[in-house]
N, C-alpha and C. Protein backbone atom coordinates (compact mmCIF):
# COMPACT_ATOMS: atom_id res chain seq x y z
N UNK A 1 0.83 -1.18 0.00
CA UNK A 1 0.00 0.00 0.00
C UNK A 1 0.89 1.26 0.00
N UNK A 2 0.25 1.73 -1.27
CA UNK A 2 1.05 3.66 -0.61
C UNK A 2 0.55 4.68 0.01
N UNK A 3 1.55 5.18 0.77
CA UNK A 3 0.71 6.35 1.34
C UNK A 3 1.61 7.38 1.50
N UNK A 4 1.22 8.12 1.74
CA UNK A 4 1.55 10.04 1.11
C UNK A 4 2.21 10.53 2.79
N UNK A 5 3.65 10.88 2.43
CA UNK A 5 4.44 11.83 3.59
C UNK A 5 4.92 13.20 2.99
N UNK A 6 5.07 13.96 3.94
CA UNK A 6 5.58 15.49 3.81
C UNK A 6 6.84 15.59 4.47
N UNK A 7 7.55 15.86 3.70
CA UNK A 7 8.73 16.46 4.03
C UNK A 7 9.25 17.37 5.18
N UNK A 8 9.65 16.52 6.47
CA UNK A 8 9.88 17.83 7.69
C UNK A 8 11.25 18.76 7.52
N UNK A 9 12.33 17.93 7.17
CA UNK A 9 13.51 18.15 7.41
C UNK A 9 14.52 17.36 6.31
N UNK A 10 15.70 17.90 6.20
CA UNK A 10 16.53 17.70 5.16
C UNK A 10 17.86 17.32 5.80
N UNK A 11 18.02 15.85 6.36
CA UNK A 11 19.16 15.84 7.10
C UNK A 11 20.43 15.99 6.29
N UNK A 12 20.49 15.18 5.51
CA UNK A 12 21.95 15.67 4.53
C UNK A 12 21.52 14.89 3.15
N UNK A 13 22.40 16.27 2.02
CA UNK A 13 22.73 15.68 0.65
C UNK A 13 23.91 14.81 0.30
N UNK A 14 23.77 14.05 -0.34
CA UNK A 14 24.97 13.73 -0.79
C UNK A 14 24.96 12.85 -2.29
N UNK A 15 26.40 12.72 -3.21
CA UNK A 15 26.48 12.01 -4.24
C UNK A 15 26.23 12.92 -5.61
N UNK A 16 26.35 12.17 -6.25
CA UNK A 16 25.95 12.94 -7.81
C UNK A 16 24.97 12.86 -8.26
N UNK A 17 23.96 11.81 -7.59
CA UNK A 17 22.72 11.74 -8.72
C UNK A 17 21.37 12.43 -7.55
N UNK A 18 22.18 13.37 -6.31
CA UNK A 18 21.19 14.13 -5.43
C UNK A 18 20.71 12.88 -4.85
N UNK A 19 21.37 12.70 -3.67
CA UNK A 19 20.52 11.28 -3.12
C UNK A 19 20.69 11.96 -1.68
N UNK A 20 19.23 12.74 -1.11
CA UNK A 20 18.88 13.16 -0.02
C UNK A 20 18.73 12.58 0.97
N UNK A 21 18.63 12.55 2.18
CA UNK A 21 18.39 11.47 3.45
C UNK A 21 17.46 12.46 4.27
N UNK A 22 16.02 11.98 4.04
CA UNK A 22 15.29 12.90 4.77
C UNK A 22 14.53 12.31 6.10
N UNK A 23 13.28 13.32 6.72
CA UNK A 23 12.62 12.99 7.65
C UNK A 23 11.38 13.53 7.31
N UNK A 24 10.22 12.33 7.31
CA UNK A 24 9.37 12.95 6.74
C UNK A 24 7.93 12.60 7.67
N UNK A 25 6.74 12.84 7.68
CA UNK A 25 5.42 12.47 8.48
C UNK A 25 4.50 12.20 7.43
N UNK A 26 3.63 11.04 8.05
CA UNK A 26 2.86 10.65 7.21
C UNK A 26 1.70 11.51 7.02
N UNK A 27 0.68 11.42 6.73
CA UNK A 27 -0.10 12.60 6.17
C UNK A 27 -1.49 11.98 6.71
N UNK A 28 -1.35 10.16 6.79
CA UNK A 28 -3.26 10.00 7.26
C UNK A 28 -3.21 9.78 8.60
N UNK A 29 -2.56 10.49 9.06
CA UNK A 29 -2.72 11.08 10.77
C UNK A 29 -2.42 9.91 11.82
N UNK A 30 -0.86 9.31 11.17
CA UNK A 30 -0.77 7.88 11.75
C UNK A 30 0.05 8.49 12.98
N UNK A 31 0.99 9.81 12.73
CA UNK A 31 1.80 10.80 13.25
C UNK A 31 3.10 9.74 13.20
N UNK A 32 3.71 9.01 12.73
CA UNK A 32 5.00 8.42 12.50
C UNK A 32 5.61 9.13 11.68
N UNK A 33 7.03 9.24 12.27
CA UNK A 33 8.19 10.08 11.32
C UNK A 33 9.44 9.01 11.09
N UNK A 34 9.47 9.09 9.72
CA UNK A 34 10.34 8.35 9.19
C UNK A 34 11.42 9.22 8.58
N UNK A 35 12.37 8.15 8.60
CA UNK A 35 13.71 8.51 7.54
C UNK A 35 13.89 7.59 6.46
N UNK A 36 14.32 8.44 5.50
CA UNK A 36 14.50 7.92 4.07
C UNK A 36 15.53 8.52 3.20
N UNK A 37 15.60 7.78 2.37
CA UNK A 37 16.28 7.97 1.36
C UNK A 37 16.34 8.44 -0.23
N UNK A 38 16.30 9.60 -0.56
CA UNK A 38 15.07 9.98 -1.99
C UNK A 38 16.68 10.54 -2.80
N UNK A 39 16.03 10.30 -4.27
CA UNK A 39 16.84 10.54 -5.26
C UNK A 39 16.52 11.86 -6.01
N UNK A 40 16.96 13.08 -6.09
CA UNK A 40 16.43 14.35 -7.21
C UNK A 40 15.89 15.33 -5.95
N UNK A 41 16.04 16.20 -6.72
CA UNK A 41 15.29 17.74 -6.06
C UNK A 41 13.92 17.59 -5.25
N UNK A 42 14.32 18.04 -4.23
CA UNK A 42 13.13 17.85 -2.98
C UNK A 42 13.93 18.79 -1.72
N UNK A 43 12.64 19.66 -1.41
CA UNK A 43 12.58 20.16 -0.56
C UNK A 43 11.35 20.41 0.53
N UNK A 44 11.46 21.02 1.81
CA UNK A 44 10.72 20.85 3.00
C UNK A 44 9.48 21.27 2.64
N UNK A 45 8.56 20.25 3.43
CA UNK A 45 6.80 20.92 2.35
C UNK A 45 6.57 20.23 1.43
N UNK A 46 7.71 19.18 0.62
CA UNK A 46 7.06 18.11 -0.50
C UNK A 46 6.31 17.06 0.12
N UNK A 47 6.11 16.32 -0.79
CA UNK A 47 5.02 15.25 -0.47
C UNK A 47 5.51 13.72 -1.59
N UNK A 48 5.99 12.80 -0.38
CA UNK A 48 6.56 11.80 -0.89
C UNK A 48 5.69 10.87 -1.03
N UNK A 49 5.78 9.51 -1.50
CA UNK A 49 4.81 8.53 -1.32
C UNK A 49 5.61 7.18 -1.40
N UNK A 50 5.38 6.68 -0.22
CA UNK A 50 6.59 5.83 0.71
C UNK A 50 5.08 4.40 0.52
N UNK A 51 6.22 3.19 -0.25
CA UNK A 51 5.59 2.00 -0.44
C UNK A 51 5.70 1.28 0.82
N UNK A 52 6.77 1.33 1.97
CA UNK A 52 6.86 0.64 2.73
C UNK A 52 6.82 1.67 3.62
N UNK A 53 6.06 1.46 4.95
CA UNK A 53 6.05 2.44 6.13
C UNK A 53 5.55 1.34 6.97
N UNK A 54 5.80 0.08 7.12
CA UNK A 54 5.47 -1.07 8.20
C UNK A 54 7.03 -1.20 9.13
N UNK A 55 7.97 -0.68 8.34
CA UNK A 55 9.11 -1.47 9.05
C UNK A 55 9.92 -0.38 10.00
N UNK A 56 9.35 0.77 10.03
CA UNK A 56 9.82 1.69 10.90
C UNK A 56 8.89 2.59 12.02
N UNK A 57 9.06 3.04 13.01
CA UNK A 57 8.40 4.27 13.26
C UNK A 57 9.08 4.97 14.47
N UNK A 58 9.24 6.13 14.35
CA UNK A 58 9.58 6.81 15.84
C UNK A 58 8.26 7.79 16.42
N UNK A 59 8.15 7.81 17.26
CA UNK A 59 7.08 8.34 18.03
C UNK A 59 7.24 9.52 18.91
């Protein structure tokens, strides 16, 4: 299942092909914040859509 996160924070860039390491919240009010890993231009306020969100959560 997918479901839709927003972008809190931008912990670090790195590499050549823009491979971001972010922190993001889910959006259907599960309130889990995850970290990830995204490829290309993105900034705070986007809206990701994360296939897996079972295998993490901080609270």
């Amino acid at each position: 299942m997918v479901e839709a996160a927003e972008v809190i924070k931008i912990v670090k860039r790195d590499g050549p092909k823009g491979i971001s390491l972010i922190k993001c919240k889910l959006v259907d009010g599960n309130h889990k914040i995850l970290e990830r890993a995204v490829i290309g231009k993105i900034k705070v306020g986007d809206f990701v859509y994360l296939k897996e969100t079972e295998m993490e959560g901080v609270q």
